[in-house]
Protein backbone atom coordinates (compact mmCIF):
# COMPACT_ATOMS: atom_id res chain seq x y z
CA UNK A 1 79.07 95.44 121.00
CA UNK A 2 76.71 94.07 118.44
CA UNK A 3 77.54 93.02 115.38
CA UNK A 4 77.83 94.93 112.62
CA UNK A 5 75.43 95.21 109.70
CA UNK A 6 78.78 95.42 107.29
CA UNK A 7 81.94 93.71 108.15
CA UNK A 8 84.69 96.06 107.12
CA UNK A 9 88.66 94.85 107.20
CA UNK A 10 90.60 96.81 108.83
CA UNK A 11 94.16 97.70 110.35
CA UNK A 12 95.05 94.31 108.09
CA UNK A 13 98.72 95.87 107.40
CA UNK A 14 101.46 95.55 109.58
CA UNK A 15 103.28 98.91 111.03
CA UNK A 16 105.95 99.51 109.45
CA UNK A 17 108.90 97.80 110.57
CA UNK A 18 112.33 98.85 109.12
CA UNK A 19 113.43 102.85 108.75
CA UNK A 20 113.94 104.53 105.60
CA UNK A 21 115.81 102.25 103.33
CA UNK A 22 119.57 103.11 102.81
CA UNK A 23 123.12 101.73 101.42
CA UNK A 24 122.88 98.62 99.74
CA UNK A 25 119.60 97.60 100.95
CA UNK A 26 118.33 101.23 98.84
CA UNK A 27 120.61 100.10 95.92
CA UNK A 28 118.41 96.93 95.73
CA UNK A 29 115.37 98.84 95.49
CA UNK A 30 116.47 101.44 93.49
CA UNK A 31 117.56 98.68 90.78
CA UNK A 32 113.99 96.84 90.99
CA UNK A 33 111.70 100.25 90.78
CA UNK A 34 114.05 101.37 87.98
CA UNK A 35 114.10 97.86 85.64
CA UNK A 36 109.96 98.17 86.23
CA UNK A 37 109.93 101.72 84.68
CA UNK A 38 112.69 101.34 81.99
CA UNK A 39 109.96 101.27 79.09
CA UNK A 40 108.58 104.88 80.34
CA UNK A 41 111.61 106.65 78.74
CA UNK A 42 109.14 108.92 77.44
CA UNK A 43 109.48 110.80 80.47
CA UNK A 44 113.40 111.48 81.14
CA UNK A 45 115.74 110.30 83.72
CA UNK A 46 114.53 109.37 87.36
CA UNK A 47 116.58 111.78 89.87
CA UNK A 48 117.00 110.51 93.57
CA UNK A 49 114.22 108.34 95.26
CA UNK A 50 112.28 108.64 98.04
CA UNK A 51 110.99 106.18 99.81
CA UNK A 52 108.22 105.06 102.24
CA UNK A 53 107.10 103.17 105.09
CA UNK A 54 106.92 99.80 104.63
CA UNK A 55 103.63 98.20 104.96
CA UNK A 56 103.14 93.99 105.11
CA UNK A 57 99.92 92.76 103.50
CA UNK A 58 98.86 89.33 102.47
CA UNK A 59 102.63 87.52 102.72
CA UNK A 60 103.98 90.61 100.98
CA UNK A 61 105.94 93.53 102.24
CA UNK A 62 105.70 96.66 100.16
CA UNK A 63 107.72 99.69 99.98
CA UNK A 64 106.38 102.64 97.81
CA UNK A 65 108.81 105.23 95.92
CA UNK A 66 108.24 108.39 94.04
CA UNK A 67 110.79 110.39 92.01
CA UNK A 68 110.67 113.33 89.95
CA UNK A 69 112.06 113.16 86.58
CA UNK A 70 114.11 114.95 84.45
CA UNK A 71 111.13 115.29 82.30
CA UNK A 72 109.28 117.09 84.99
CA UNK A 73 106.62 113.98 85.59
CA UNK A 74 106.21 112.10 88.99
CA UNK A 75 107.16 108.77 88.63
CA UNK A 76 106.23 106.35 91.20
CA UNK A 77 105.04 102.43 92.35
CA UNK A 78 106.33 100.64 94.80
CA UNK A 79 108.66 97.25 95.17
CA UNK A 80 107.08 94.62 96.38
CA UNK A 81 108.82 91.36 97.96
CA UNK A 82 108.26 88.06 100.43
CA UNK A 83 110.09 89.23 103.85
CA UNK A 84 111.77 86.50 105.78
CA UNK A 85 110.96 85.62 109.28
CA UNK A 86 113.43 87.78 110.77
CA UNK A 87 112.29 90.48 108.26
CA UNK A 88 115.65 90.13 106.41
CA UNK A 89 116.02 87.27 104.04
CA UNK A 90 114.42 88.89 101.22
CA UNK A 91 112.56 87.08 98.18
CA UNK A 92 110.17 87.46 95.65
CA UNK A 93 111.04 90.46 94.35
CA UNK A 94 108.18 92.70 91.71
CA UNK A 95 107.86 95.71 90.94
CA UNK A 96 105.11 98.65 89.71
CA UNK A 97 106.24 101.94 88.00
CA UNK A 98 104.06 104.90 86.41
CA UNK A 99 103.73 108.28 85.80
CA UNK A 100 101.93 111.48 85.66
CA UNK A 101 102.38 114.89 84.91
CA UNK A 102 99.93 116.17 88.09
CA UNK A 103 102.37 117.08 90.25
CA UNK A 104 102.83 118.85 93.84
CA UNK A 105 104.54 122.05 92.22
CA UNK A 106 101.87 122.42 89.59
CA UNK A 107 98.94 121.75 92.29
CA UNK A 108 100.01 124.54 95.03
CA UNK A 109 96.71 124.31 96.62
CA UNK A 110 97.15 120.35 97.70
CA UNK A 111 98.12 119.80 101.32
CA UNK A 112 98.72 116.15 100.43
CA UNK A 113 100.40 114.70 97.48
CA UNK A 114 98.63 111.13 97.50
CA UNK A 115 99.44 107.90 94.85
CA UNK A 116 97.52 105.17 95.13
CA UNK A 117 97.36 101.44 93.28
CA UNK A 118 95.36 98.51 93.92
CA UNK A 119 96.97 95.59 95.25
CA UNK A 120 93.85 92.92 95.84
CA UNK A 121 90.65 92.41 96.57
CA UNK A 122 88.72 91.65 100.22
CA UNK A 123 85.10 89.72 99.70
CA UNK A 124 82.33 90.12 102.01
CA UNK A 125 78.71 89.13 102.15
CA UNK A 126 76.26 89.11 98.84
CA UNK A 127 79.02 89.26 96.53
CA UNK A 128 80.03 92.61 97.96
CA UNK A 129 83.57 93.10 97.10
CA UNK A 130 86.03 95.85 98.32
CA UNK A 131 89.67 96.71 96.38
CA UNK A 132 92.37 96.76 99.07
CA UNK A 133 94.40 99.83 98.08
CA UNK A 134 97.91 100.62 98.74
CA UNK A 135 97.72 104.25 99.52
CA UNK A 136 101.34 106.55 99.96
CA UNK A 137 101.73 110.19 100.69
CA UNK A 138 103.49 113.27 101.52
CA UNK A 139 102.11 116.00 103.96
CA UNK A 140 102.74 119.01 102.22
CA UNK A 141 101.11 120.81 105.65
CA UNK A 142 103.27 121.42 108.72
CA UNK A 143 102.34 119.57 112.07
CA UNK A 144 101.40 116.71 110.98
CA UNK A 145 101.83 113.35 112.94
CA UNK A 146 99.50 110.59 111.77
CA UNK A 147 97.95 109.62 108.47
CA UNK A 148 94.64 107.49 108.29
CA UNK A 149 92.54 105.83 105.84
CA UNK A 150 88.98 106.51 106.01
CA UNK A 151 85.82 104.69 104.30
CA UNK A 152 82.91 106.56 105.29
CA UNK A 153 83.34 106.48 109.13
CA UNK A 154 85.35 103.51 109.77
CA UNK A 155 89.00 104.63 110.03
CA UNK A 156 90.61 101.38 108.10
CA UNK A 157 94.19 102.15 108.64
CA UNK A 158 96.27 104.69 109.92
CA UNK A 159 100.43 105.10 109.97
CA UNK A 160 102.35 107.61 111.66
CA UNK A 161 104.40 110.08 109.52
CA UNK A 162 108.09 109.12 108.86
CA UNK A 163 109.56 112.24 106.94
CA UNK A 164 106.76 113.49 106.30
CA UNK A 165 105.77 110.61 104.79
CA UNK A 166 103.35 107.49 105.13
CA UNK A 167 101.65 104.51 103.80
CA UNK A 168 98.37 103.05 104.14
CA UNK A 169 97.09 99.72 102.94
CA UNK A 170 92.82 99.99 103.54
CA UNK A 171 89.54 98.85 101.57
CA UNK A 172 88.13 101.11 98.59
CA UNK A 173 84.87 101.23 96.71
CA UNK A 174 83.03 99.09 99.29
CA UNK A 175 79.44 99.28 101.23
CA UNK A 176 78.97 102.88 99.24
CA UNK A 177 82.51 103.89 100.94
CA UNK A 178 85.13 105.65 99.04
CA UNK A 179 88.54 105.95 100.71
CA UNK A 180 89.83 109.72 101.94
CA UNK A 181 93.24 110.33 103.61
CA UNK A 182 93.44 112.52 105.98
CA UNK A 183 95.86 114.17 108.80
CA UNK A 184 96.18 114.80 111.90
CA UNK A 185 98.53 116.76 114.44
CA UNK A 186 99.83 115.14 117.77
CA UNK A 187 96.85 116.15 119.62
CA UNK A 188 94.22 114.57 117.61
CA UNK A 189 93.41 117.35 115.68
CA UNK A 190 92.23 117.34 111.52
CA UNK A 191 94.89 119.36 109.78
CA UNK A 192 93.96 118.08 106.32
CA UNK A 193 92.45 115.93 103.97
CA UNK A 194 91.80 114.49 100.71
CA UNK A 195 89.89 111.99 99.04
CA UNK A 196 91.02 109.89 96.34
CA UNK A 197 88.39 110.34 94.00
CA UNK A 198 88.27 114.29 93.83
CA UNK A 199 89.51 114.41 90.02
CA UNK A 200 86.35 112.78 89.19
């Protein structure tokens, strides 16, 4: 192949790697995505979480959670933390909380519910720079197996669906590229989509 005129990062993420958090190992993260949000009280009390796949990026292992409050917001981030070798020996532990009041019940017409956050920054050639986005979802479709992370026509990243959910870790705002989700069934086929930037 010949080389490209852009260099583009992608699939940097690892798959995911441990199933949906539970027991004590859920209590942990509960405790770190709720001490992060404490100061949004604003909003009411945080009702059960729900977790994502886990994504590894950069030395860091990230697991994103949304909630709905009591308040009627979304509130949502992620925990991030340094895995151990054997993907166990946790350390390092941070966390991100927000909110907003857009939510999947007032937005009937979405067919994904998307949050997304930046989490770094990837350089490439003449001071081009792209933000590396962590990107979670829900399908709020039927059918769908695989989520992936497109900028322009490179697919960056991709994760398959885990409850209906998924998580994607790909470059934004880079070569004239703006990042869109989209979905697909088990045979390949485009159920949905939705870019990040359609509010603007």
């Amino acid at each position: 192949m010949p080389p490209v005129e852009q260099p583009i990062p992608q699939n940097v993420a690892e798959a995911p790697q441990e199933p949906v958090p539970s027991g004590r190992w859920a209590d942990r993260l509960r405790a770190e995505f709720l001490a992060a949000a404490s100061d949004l009280d604003e909003i009411g009390d945080a009702g059960d979480l729900s977790f994502y796949p886990d994504r590894t990026w950069h030395g860091y292992t990230y697991i994103p959670v949304t909630t709905t409050t009591s308040g009627d917001f979304q509130l949502y981030g992620y925990v991030r933390f340094v895995a151990g070798t054997d993907g166990r020996d946790q350390g390092d532990f941070s966390a991100y909380a927000d909110f907003t009041d857009e939510t999947a019940e007032r937005n009937p017409q979405w067919q994904l519910d998307l949050c997304d956050e930046v989490i770094g920054a990837w350089r490439g050639g003449d001071g081009a720079v792209a933000s590396m986005t962590l990107v979670w979802g829900q399908a709020l479709v039927q059918g769908g197996a695989v989520a992936t992370a497109e900028l322009g026509e490179l697919t960056a990243d991709q994760c398959a669906l885990t409850d209906e959910r998924f998580t994607l870790i790909a470059p934004d705002d880079f070569g004239g590229g703006l990042l869109e989700v989209r979905l697909y069934d088990d045979t390949g086929a485009e159920i949905a989509r939705e870019s990040l930037y359609d509010d603007e």
